[in-house]
PDB file of N, CA and C in Angstrom:
ATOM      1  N   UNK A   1      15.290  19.387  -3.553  1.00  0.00           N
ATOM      2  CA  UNK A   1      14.314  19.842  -2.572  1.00  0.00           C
ATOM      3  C   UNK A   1      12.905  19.455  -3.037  1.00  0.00           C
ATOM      4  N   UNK A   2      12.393  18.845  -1.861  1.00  0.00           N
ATOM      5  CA  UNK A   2      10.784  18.819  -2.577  1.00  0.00           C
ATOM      6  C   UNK A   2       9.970  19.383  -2.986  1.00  0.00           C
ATOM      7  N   UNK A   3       8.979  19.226  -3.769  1.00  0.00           N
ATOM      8  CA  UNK A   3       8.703  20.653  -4.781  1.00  0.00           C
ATOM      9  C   UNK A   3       6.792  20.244  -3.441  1.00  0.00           C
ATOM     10  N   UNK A   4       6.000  21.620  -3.609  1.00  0.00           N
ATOM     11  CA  UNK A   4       4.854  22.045  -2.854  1.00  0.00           C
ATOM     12  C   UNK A   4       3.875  20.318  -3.437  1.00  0.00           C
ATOM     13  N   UNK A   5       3.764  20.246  -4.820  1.00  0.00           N
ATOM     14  CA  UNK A   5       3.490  18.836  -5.225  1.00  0.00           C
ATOM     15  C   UNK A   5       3.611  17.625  -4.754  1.00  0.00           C
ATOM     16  N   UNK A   6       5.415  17.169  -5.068  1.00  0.00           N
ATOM     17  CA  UNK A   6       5.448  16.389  -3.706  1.00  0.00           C
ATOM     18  C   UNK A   6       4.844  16.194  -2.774  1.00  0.00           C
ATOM     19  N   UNK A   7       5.087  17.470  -1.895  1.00  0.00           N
ATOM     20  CA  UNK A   7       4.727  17.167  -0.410  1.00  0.00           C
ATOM     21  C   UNK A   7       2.913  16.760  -0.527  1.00  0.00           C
ATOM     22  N   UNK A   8       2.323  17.234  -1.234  1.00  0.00           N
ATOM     23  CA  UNK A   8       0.665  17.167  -1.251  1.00  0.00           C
ATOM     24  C   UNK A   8       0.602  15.471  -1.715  1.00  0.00           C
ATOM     25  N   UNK A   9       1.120  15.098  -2.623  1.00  0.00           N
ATOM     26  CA  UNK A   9       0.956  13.638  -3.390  1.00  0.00           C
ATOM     27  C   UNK A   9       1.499  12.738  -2.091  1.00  0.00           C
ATOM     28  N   UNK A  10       2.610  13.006  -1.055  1.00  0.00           N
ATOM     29  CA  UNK A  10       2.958  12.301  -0.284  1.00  0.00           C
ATOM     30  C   UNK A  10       1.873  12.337   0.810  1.00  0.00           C
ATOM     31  N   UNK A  11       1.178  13.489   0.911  1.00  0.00           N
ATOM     32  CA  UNK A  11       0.085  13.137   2.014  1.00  0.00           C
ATOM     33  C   UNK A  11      -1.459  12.301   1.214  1.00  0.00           C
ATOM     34  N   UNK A  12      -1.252  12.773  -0.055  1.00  0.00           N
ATOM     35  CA  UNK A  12      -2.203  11.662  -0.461  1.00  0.00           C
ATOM     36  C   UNK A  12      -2.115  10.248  -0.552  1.00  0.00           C
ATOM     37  N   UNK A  13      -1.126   9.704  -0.511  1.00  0.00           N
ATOM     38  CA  UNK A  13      -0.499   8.458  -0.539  1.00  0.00           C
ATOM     39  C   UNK A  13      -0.220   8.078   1.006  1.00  0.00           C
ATOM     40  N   UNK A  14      -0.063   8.910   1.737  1.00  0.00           N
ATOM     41  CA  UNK A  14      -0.326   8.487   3.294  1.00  0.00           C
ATOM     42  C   UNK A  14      -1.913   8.241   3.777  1.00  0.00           C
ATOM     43  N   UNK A  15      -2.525   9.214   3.395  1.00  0.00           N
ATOM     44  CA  UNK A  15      -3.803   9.136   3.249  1.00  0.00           C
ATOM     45  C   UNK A  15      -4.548   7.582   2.854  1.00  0.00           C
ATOM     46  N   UNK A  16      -4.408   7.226   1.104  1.00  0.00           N
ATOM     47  CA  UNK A  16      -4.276   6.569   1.231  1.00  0.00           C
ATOM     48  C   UNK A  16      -4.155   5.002   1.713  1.00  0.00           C
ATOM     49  N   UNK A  17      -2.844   5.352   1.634  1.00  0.00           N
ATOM     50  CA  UNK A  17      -2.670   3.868   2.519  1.00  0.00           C
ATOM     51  C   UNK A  17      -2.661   3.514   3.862  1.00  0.00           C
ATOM     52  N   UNK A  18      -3.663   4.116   4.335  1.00  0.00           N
ATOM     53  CA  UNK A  18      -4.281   4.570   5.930  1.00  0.00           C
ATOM     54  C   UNK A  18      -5.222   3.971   5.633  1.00  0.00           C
ATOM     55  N   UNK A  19      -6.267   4.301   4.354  1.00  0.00           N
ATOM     56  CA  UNK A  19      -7.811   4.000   4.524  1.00  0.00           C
ATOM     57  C   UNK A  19      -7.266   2.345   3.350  1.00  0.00           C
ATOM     58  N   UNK A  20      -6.247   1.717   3.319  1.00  0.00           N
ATOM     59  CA  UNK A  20      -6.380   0.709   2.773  1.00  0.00           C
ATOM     60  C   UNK A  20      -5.865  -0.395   3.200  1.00  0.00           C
ATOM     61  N   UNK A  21      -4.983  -0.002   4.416  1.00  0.00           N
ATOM     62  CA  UNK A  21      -4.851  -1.147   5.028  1.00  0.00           C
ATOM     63  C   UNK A  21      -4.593  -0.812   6.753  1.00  0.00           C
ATOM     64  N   UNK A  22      -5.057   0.431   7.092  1.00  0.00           N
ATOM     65  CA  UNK A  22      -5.373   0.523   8.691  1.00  0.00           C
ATOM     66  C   UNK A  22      -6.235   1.557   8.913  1.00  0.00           C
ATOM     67  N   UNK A  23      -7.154   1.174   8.505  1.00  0.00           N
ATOM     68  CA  UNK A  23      -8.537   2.548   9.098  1.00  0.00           C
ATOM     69  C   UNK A  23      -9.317   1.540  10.192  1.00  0.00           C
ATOM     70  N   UNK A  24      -9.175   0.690   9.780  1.00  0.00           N
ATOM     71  CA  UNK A  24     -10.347   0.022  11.332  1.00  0.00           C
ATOM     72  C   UNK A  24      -9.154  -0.572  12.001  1.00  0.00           C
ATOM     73  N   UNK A  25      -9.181  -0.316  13.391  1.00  0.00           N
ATOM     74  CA  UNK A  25      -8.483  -1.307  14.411  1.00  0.00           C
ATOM     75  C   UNK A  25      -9.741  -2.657  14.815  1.00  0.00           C
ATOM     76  N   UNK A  26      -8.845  -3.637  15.311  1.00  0.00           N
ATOM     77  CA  UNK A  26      -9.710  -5.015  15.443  1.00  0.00           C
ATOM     78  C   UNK A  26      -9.532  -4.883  16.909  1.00  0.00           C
ATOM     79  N   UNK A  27     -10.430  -5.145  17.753  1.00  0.00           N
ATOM     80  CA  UNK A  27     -11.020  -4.538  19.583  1.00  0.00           C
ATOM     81  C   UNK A  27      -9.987  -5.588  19.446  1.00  0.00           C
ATOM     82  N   UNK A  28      -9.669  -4.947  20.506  1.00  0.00           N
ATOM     83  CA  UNK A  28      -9.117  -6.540  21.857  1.00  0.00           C
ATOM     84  C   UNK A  28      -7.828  -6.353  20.954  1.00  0.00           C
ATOM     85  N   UNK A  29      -7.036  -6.097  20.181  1.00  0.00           N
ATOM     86  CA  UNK A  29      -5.473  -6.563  19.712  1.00  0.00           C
ATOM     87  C   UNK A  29      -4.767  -5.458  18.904  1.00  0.00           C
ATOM     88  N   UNK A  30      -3.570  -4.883  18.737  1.00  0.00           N
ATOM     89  CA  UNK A  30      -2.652  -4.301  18.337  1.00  0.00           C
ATOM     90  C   UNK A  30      -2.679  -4.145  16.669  1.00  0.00           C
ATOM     91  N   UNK A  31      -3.973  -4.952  16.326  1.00  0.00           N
ATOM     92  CA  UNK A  31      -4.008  -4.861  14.955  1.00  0.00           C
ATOM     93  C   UNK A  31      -4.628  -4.443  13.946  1.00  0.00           C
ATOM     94  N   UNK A  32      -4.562  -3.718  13.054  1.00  0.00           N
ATOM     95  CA  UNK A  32      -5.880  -3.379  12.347  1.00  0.00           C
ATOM     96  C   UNK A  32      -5.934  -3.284  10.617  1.00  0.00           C
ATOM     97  N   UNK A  33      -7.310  -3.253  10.041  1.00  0.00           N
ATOM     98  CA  UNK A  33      -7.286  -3.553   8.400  1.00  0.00           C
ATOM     99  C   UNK A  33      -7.496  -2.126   8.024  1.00  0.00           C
ATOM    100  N   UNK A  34      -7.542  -2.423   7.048  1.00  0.00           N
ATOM    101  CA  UNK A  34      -8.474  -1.529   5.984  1.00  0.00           C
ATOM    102  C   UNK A  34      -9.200  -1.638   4.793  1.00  0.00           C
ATOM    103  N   UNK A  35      -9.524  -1.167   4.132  1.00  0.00           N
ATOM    104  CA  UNK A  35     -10.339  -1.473   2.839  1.00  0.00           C
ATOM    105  C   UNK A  35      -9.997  -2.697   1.895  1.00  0.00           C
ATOM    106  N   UNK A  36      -8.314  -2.936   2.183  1.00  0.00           N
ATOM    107  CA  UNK A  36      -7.694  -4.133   1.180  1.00  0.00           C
ATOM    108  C   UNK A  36      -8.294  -5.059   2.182  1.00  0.00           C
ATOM    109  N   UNK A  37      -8.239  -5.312   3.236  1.00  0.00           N
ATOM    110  CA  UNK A  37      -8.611  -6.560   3.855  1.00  0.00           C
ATOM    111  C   UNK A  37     -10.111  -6.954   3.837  1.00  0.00           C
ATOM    112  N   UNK A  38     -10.708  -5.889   3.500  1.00  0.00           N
ATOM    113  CA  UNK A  38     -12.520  -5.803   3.333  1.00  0.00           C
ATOM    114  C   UNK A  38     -12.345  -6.767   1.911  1.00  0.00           C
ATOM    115  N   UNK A  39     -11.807  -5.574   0.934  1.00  0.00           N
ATOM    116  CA  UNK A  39     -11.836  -6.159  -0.278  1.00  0.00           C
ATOM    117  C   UNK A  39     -11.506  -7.263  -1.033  1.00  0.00           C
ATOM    118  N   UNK A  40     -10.276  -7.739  -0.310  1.00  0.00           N
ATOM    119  CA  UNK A  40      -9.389  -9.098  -0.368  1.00  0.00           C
ATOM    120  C   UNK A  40     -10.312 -10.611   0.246  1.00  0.00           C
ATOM    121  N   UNK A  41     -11.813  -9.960   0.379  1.00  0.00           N
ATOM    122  CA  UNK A  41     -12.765 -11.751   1.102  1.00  0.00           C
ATOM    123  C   UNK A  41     -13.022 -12.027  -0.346  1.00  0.00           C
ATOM    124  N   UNK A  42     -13.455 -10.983  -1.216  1.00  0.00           N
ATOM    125  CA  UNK A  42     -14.543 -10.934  -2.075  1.00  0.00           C
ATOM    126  C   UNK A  42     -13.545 -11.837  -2.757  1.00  0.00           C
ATOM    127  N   UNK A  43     -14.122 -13.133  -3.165  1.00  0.00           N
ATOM    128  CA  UNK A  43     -14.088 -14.255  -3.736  1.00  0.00           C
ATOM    129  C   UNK A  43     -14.031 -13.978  -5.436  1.00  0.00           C
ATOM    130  N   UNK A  44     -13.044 -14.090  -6.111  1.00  0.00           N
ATOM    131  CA  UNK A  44     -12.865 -14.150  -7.461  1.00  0.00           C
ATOM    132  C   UNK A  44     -11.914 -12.407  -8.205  1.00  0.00           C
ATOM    133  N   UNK A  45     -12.274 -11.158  -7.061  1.00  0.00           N
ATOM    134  CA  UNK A  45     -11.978 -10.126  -7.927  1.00  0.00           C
ATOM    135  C   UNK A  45     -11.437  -9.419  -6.689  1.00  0.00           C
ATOM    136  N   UNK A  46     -11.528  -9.598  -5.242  1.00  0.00           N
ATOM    137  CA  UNK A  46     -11.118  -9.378  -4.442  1.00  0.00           C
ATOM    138  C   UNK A  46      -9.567  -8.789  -4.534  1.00  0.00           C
ATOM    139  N   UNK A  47      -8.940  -9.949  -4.806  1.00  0.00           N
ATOM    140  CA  UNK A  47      -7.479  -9.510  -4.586  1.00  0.00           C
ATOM    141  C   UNK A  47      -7.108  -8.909  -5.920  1.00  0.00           C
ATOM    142  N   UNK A  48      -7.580  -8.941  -6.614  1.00  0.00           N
ATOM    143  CA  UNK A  48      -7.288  -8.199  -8.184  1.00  0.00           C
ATOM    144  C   UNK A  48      -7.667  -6.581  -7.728  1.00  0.00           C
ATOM    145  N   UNK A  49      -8.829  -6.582  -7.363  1.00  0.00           N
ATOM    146  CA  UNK A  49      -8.908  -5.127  -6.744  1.00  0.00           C
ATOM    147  C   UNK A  49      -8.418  -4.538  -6.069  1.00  0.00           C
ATOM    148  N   UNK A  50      -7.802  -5.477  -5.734  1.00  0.00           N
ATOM    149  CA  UNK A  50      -6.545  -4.916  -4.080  1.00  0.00           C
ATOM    150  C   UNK A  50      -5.095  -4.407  -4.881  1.00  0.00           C
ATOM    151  N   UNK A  51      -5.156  -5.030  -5.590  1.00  0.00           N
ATOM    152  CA  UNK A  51      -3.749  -5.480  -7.002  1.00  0.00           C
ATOM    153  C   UNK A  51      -3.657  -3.374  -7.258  1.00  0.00           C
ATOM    154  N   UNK A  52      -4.700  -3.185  -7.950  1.00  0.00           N
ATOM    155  CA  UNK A  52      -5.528  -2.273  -8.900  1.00  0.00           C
ATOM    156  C   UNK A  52      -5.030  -1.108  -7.993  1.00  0.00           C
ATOM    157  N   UNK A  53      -5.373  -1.308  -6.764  1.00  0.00           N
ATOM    158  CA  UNK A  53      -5.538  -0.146  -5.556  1.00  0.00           C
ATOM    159  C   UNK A  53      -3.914   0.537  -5.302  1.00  0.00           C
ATOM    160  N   UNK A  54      -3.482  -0.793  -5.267  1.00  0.00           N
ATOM    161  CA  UNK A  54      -2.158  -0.061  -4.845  1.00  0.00           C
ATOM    162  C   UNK A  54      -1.076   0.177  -5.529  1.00  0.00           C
ATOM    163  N   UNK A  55      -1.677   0.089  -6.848  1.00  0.00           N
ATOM    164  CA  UNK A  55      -0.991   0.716  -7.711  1.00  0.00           C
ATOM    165  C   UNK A  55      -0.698   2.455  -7.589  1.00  0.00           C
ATOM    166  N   UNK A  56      -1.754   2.921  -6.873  1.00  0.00           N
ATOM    167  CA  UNK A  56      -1.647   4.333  -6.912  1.00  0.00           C
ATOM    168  C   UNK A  56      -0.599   5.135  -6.589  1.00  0.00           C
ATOM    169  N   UNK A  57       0.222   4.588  -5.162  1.00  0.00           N
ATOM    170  CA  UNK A  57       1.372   4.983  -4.538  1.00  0.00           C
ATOM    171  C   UNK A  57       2.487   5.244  -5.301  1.00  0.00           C
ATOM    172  N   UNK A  58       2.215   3.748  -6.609  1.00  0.00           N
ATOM    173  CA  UNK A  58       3.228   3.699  -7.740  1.00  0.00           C
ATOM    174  C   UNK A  58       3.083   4.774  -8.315  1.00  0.00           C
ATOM    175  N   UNK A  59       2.243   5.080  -9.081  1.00  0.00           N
ATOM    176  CA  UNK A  59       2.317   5.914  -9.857  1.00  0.00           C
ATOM    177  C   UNK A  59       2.667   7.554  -9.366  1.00  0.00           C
ATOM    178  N   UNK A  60       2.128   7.963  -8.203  1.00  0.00           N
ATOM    179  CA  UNK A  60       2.380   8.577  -7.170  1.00  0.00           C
ATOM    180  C   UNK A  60       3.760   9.498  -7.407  1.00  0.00           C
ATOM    181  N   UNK A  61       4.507   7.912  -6.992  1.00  0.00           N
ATOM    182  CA  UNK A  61       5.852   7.888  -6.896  1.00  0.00           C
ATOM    183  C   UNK A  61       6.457   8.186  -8.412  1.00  0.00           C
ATOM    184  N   UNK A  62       6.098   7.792  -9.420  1.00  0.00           N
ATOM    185  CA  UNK A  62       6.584   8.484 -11.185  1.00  0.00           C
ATOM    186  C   UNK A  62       6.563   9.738 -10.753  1.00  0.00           C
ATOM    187  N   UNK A  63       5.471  10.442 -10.249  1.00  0.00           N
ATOM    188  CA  UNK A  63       4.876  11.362 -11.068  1.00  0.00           C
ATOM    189  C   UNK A  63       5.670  12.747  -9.792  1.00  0.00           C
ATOM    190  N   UNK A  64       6.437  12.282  -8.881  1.00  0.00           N
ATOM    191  CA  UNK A  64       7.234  12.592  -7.986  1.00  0.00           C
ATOM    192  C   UNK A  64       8.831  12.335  -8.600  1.00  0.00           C
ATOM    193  N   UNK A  65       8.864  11.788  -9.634  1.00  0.00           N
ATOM    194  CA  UNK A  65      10.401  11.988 -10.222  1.00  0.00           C
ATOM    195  C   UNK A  65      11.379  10.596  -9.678  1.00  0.00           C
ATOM    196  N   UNK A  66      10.524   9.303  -8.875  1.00  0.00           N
ATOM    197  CA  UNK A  66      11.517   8.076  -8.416  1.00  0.00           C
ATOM    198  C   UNK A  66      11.791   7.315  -9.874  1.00  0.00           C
ATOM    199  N   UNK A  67      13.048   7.239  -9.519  1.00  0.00           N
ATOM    200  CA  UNK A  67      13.497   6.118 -10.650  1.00  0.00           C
ATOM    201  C   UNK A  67      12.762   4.599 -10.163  1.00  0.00           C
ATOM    202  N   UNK A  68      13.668   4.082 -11.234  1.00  0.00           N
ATOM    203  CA  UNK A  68      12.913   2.529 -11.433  1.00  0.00           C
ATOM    204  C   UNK A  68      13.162   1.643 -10.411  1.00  0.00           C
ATOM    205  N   UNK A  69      14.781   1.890  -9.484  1.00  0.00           N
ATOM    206  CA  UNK A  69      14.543   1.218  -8.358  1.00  0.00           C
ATOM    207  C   UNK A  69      14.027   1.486  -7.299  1.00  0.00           C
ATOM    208  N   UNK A  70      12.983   2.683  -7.104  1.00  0.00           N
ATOM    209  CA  UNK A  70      12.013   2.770  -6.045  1.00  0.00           C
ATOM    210  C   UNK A  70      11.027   2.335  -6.287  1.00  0.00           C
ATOM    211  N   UNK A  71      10.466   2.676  -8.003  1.00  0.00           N
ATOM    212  CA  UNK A  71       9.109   1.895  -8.318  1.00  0.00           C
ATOM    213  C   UNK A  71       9.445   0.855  -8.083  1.00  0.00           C
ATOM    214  N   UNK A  72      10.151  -0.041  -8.186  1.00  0.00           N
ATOM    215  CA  UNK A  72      10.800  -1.580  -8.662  1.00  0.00           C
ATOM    216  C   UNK A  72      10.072  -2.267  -7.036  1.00  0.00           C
ATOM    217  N   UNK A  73      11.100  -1.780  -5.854  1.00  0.00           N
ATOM    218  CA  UNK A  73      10.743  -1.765  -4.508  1.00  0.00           C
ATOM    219  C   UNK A  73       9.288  -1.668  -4.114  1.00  0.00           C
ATOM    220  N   UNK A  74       8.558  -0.943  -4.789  1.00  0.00           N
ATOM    221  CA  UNK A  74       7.120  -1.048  -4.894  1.00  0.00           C
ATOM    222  C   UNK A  74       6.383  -2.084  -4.738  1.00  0.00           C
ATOM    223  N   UNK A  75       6.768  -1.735  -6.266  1.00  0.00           N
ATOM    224  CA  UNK A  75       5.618  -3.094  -7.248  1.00  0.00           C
ATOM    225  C   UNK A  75       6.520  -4.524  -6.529  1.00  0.00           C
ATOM    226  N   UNK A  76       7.381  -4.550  -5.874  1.00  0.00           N
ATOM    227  CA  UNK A  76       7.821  -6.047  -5.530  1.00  0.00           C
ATOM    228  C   UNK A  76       6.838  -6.581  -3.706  1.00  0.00           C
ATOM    229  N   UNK A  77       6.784  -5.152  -2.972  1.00  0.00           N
ATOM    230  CA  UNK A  77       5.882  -5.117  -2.049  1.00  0.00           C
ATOM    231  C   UNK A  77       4.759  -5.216  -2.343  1.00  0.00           C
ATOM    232  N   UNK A  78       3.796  -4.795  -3.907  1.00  0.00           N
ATOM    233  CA  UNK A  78       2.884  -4.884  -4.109  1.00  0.00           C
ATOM    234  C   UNK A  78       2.715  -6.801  -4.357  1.00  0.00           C
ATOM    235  N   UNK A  79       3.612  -7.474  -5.025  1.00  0.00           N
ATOM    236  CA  UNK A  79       3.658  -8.616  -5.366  1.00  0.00           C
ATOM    237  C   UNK A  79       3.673  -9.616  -4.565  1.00  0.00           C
ATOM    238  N   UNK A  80       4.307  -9.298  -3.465  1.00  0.00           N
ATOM    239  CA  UNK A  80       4.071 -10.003  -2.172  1.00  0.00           C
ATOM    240  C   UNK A  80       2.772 -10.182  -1.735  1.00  0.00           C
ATOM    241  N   UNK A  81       2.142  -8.495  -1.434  1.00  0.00           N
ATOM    242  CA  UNK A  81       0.820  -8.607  -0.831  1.00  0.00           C
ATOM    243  C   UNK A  81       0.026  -9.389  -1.804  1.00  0.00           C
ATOM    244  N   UNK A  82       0.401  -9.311  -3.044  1.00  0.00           N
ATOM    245  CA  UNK A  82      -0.917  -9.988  -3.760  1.00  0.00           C
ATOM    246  C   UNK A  82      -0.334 -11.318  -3.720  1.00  0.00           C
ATOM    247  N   UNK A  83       0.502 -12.137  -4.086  1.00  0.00           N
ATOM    248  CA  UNK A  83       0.286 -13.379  -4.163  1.00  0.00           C
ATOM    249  C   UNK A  83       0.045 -14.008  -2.883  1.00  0.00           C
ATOM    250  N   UNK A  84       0.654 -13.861  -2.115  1.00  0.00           N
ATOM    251  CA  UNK A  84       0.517 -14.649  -0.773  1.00  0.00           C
ATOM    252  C   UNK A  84      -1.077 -14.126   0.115  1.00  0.00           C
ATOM    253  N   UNK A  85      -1.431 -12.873  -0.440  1.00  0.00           N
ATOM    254  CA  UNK A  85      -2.845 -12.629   0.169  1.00  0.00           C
ATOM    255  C   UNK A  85      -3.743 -13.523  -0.786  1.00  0.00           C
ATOM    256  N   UNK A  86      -3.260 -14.216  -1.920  1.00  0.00           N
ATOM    257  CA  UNK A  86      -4.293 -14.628  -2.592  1.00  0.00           C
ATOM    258  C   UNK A  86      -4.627 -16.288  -1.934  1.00  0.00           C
ATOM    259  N   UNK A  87      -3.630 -16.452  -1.299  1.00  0.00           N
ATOM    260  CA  UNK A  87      -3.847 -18.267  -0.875  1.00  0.00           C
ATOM    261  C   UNK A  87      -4.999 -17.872   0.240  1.00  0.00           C
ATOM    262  N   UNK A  88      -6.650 -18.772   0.092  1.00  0.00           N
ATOM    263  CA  UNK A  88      -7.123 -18.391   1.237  1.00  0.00           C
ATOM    264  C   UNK A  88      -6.842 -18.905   2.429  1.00  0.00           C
ATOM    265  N   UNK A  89      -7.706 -17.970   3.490  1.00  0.00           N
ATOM    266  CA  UNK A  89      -6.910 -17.802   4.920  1.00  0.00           C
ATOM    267  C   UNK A  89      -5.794 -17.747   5.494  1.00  0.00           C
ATOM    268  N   UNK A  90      -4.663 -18.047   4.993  1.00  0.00           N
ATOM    269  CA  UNK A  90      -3.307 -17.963   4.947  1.00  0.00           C
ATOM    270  C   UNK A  90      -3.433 -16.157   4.703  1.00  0.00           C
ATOM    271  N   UNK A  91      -3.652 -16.334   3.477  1.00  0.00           N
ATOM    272  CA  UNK A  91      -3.408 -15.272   2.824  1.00  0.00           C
ATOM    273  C   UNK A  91      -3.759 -13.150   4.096  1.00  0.00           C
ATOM    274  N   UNK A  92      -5.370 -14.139   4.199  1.00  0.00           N
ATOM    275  CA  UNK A  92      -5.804 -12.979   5.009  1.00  0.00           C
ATOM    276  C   UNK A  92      -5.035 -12.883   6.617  1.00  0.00           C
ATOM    277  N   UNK A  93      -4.719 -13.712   6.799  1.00  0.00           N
ATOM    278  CA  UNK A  93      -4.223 -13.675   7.703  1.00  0.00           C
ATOM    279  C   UNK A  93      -2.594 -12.962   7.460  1.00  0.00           C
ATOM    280  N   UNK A  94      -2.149 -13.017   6.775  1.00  0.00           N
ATOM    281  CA  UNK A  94      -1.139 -12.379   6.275  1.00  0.00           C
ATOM    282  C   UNK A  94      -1.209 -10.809   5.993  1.00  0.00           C
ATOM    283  N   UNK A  95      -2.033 -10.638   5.191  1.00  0.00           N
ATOM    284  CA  UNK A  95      -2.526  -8.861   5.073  1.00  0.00           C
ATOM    285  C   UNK A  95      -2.796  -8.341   6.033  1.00  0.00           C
ATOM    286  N   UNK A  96      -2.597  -8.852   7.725  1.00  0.00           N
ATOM    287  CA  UNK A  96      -2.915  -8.111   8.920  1.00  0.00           C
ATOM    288  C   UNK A  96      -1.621  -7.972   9.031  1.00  0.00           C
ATOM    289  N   UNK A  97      -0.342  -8.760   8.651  1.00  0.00           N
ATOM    290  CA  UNK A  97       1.029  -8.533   9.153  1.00  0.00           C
ATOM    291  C   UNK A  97       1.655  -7.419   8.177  1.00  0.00           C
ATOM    292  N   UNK A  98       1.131  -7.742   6.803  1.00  0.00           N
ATOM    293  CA  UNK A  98       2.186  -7.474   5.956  1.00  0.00           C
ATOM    294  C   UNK A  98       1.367  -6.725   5.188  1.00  0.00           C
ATOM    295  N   UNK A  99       1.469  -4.956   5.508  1.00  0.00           N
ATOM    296  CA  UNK A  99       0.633  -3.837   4.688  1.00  0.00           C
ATOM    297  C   UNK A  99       1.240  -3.408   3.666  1.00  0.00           C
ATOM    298  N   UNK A 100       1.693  -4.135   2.364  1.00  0.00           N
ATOM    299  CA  UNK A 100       2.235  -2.915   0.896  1.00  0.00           C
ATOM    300  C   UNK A 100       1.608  -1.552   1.467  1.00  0.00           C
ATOM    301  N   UNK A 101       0.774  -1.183   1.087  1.00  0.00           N
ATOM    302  CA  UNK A 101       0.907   0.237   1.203  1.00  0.00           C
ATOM    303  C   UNK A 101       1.346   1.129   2.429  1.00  0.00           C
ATOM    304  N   UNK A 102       1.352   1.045   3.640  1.00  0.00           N
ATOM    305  CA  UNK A 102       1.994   2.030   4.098  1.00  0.00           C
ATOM    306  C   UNK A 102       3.451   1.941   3.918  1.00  0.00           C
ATOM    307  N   UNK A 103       4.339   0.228   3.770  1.00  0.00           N
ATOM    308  CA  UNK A 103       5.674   0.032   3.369  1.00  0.00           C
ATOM    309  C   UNK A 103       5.977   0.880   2.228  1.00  0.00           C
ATOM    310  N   UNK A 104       4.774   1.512   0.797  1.00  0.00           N
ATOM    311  CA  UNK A 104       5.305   1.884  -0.136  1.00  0.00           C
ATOM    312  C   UNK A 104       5.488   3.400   0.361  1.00  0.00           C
ATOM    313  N   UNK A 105       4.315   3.771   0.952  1.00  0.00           N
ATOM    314  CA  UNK A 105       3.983   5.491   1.684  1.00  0.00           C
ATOM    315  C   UNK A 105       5.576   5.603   2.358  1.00  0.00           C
ATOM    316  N   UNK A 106       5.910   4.872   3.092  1.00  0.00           N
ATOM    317  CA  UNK A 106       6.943   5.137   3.764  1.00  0.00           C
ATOM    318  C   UNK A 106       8.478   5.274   2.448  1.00  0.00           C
ATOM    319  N   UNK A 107       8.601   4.357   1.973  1.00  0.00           N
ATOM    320  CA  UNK A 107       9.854   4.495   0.629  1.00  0.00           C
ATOM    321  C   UNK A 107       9.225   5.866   0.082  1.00  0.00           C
ATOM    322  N   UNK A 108       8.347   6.221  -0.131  1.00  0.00           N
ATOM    323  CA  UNK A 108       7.717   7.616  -0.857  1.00  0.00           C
ATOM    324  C   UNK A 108       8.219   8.428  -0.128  1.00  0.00           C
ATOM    325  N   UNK A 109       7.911   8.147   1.463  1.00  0.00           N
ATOM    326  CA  UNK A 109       8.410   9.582   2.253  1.00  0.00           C
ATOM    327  C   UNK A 109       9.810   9.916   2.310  1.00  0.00           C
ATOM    328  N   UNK A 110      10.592   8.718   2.495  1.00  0.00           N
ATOM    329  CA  UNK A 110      11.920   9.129   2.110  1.00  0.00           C
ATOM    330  C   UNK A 110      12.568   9.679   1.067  1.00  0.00           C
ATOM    331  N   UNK A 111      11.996   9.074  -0.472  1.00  0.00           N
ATOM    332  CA  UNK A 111      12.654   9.568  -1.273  1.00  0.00           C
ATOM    333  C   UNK A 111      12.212  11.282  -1.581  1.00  0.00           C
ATOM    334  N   UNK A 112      10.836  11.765  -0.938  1.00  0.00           N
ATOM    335  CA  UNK A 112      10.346  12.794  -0.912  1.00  0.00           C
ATOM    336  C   UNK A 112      11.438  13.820  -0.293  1.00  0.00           C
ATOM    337  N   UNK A 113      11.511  13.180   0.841  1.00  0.00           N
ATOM    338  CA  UNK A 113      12.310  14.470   1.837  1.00  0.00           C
ATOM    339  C   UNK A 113      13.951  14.087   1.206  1.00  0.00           C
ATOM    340  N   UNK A 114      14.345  13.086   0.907  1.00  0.00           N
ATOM    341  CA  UNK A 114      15.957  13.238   0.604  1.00  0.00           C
ATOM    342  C   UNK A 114      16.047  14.154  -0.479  1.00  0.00           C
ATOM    343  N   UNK A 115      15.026  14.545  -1.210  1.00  0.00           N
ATOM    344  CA  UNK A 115      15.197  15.369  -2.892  1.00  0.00           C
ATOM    345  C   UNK A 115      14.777  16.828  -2.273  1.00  0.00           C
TER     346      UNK A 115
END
């Protein structure tokens, strides 16, 4: 059962990964960024900072009791977003399709409520 912790760390990690990759919608289309896509222009430290950011969910998720194949599932969504966000314009254009963090928020919420 989920412990009162849990449930608070899972809304911080929804939280989160709300303000990091969908707090602004883009007018006119179905799509929207957040702070990783702000952060991911900045030329040289950009995507390292983005790297940095979403680590949090990970740890999140330890500190919530997931074994190694949920972190694993993570950090492999995290690896995606970063390498392929790192090729430019490709890349950014990609971080509008493909959000690591709410994909990790969501594996969090499950393993939250199945325990």
């Amino acid at each position: 059962m989920a412990t009162p912790d849990d449930i608070r760390r899972l809304k911080q990690v929804d939280a989160f990964a709300r303000m990091l990759d969908a707090q602004f919608r883009i007018p006119f289309t179905r799509f929207s960024i957040g702070v990783d896509g702000i952060i991911g222009l900045i030329p040289g430290i950009g995507d390292g900072a983005s790297f940095l950011l979403a680590l949090y969910p990970v740890v999140m998720a330890h500190r919530c009791g997931a074994g190694i194949g949920l972190k694993s599932r993570m950090l492999f969504n995290i690896l995606i977003d970063t390498v392929i966000g790192s090729i430019p314009l490709v890349g950014d254009l990609f971080d509008i399709g493909f959000k690591a963090n709410p994909r990790n928020a969501e594996l969090l919420r499950k393993f939250v409520e199945k325990t």
